[in-house]
C-alpha atoms as a PDB file:
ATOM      1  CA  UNK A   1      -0.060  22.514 -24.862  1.00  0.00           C
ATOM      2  CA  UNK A   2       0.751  22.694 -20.768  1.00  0.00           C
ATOM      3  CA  UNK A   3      -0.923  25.232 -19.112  1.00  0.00           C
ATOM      4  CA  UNK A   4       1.026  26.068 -15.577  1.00  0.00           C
ATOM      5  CA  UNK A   5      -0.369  27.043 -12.941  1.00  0.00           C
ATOM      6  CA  UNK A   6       1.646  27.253  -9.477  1.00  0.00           C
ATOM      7  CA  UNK A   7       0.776  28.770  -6.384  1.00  0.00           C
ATOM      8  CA  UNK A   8       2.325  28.698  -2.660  1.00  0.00           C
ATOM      9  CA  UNK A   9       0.746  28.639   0.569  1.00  0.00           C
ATOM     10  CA  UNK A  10       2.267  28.737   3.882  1.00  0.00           C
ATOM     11  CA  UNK A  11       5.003  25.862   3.093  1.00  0.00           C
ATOM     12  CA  UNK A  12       2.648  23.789   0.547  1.00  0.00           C
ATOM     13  CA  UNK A  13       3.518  24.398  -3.391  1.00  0.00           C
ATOM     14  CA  UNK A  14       1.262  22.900  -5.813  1.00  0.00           C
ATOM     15  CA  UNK A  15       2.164  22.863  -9.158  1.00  0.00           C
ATOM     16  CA  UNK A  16      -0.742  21.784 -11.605  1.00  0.00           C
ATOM     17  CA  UNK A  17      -0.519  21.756 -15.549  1.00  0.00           C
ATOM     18  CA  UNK A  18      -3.419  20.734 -18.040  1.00  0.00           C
ATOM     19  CA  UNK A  19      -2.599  18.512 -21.537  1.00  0.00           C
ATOM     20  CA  UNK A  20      -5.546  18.575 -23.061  1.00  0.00           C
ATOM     21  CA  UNK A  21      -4.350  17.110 -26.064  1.00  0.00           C
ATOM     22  CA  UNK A  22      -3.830  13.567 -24.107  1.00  0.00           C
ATOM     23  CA  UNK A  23      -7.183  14.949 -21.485  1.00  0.00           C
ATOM     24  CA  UNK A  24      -4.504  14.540 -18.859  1.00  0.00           C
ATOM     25  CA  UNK A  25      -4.320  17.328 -15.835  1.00  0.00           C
ATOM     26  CA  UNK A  26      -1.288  16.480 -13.259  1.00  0.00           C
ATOM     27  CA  UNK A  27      -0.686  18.031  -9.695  1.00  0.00           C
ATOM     28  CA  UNK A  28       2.230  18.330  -7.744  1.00  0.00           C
ATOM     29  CA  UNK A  29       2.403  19.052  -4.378  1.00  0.00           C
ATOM     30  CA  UNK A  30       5.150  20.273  -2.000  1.00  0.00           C
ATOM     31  CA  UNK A  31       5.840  20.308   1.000  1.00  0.00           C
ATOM     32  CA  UNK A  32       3.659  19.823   4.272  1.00  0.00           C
ATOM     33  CA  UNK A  33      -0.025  19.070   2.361  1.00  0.00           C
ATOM     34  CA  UNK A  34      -3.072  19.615   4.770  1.00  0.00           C
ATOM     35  CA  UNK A  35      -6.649  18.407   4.365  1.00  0.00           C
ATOM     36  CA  UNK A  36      -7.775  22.252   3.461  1.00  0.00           C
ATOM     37  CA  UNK A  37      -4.493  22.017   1.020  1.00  0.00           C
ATOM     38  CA  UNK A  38      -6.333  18.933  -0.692  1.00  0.00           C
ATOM     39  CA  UNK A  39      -9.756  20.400  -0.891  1.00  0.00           C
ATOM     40  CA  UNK A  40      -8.778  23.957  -1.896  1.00  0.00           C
ATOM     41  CA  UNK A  41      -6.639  22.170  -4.677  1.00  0.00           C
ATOM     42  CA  UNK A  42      -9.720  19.931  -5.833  1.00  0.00           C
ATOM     43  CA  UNK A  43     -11.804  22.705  -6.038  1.00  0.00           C
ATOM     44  CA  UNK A  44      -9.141  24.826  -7.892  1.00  0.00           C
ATOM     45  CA  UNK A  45      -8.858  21.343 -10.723  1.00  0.00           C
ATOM     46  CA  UNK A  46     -12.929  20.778 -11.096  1.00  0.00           C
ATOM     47  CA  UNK A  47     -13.706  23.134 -13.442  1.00  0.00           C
ATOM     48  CA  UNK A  48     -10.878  22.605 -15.441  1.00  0.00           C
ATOM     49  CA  UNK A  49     -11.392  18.764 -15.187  1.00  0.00           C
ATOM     50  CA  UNK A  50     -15.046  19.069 -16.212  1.00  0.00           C
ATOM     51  CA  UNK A  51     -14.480  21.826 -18.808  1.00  0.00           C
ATOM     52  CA  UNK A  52     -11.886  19.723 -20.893  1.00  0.00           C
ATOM     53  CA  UNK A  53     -13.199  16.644 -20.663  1.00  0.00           C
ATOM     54  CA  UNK A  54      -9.712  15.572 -18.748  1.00  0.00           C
ATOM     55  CA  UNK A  55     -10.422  11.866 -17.722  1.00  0.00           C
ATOM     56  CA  UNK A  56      -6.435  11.298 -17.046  1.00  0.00           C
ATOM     57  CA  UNK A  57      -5.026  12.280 -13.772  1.00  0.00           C
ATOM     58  CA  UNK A  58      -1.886  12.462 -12.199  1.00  0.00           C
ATOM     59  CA  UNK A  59      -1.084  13.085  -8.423  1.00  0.00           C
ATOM     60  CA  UNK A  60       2.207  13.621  -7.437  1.00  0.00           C
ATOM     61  CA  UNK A  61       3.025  13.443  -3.833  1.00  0.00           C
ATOM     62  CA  UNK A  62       7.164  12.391  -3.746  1.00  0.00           C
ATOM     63  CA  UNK A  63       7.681  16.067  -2.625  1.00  0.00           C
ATOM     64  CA  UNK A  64       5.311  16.167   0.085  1.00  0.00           C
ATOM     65  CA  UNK A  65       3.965  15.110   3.410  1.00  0.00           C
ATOM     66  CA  UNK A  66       0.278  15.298   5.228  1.00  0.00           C
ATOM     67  CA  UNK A  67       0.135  18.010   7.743  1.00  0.00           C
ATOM     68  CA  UNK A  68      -0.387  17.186  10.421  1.00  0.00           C
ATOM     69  CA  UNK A  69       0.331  13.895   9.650  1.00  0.00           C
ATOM     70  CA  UNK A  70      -2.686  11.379   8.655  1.00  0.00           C
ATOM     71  CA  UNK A  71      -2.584   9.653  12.042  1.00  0.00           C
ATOM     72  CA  UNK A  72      -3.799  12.468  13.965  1.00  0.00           C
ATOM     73  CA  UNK A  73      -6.890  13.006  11.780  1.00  0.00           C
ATOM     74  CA  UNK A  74      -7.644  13.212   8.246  1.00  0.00           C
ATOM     75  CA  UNK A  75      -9.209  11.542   5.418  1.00  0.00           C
ATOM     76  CA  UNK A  76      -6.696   9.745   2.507  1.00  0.00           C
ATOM     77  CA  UNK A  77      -6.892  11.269  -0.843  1.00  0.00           C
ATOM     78  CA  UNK A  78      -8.760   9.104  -2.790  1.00  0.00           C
ATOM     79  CA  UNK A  79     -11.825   9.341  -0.216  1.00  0.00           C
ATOM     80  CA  UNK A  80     -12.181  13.252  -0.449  1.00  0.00           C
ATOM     81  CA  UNK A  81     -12.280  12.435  -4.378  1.00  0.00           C
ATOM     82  CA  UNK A  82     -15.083  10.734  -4.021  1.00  0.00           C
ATOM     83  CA  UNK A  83     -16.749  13.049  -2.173  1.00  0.00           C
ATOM     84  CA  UNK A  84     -16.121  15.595  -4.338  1.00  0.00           C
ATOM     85  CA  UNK A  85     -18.116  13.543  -6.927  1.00  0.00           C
ATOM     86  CA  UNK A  86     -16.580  15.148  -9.933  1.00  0.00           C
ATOM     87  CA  UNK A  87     -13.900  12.124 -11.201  1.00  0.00           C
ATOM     88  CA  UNK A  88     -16.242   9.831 -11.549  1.00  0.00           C
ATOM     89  CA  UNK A  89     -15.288   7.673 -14.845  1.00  0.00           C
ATOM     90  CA  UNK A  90     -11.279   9.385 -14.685  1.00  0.00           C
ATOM     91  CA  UNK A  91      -8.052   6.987 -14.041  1.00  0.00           C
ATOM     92  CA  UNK A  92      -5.944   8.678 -11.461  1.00  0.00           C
ATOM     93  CA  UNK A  93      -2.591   7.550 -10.850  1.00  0.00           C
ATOM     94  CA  UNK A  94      -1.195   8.562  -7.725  1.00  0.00           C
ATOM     95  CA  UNK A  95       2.906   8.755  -7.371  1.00  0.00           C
ATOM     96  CA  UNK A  96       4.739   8.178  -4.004  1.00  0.00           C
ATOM     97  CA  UNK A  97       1.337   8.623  -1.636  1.00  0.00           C
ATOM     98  CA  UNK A  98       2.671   9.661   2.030  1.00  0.00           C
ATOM     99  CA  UNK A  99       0.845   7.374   3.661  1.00  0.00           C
ATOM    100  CA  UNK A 100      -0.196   3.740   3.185  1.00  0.00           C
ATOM    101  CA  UNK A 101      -3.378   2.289   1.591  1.00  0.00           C
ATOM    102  CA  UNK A 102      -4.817  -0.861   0.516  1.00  0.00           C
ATOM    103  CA  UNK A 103      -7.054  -1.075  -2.619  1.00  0.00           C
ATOM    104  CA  UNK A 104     -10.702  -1.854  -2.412  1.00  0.00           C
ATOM    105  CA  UNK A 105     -11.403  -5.415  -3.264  1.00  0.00           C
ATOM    106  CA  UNK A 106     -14.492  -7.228  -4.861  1.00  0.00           C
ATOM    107  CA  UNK A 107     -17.913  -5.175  -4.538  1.00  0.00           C
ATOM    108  CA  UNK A 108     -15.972  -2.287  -2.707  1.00  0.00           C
ATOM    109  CA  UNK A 109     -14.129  -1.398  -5.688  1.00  0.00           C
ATOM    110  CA  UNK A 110     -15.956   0.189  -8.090  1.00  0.00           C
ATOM    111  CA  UNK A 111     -17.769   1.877  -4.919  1.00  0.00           C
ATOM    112  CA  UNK A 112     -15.299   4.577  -5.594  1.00  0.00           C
ATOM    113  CA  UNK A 113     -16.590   5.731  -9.338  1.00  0.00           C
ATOM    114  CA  UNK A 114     -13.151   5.864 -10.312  1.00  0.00           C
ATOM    115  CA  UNK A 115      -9.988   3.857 -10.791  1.00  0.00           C
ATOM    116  CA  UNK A 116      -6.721   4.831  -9.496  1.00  0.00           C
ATOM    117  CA  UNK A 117      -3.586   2.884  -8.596  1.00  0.00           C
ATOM    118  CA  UNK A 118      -0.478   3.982  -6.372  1.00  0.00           C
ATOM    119  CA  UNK A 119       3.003   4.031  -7.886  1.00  0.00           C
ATOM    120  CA  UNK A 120       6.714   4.817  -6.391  1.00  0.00           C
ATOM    121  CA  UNK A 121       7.784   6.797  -9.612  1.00  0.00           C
ATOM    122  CA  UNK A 122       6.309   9.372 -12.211  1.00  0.00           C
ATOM    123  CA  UNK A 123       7.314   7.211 -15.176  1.00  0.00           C
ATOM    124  CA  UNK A 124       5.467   4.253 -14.262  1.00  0.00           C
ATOM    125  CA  UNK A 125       2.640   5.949 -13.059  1.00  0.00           C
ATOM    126  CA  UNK A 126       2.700   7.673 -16.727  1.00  0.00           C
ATOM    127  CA  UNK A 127       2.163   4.748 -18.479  1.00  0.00           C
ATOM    128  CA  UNK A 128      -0.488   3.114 -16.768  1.00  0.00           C
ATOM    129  CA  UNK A 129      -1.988   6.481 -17.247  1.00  0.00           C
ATOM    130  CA  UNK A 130      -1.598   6.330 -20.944  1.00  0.00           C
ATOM    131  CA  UNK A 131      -2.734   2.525 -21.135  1.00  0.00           C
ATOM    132  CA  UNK A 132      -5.965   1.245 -22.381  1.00  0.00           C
END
């Protein structure tokens, strides 16, 4: 069953919607995203991540932008995850990221608690969601 749940703030649209059938959640977001966007947003998804065991999660950027963009301050995405300390043990597939990153390698990899890979589309970030 999806469970919607949209909301609009001063440009920024998030859409988020919970399968709990496949422990999936998946966010959306629209438009210029700011750091307060991104933690406002986490803290919105936490309880329902933690409540339904969802260990399967999809970010979807290819509608949106940082504001103000990353270069002038900021932290990326999958660092205020980890800070956030609740996705430890989730795969997180993030879709058409607005800025650029480079994986952790070797012993700085699992430093994150999580694993999560960057894709250009929604489909392919689906199925290495899905995967074993």
């Amino acid at each position: 069953m999806i469970k919607p749940s949209s909301c609009q703030e001063a440009g920024m649209i998030r859409d988020i919607r919970v399968f709990p059938e496949a422990r999936r959640l998946e966010m959306k977001f629209m438009g210029g995203v700011s750091i307060q966007d991104r933690l406002d947003t986490l803290a919105l998804v936490a309880p329902l991540i933690a409540d339904q065991k969802l260990n399967r999660i999809l970010v979807n950027f290819s509608a949106a932008w940082h504001e103000p963009p990353l270069e002038t301050g900021g932290v990326p995405f999958e660092e205020t995850l980890q800070q956030s300390g609740g996705y430890a043990g989730t795969r997180i597939a993030f879709v058409s990221r607005p800025h650029s990153f480079v994986p952790p390698e070797g012993d700085a990899a699992p430093a994150l608690g999580f694993e999560f890979r960057c894709f250009t589309g929604r489909h392919a970030a689906s199925i290495w969601l899905d995967g074993p």
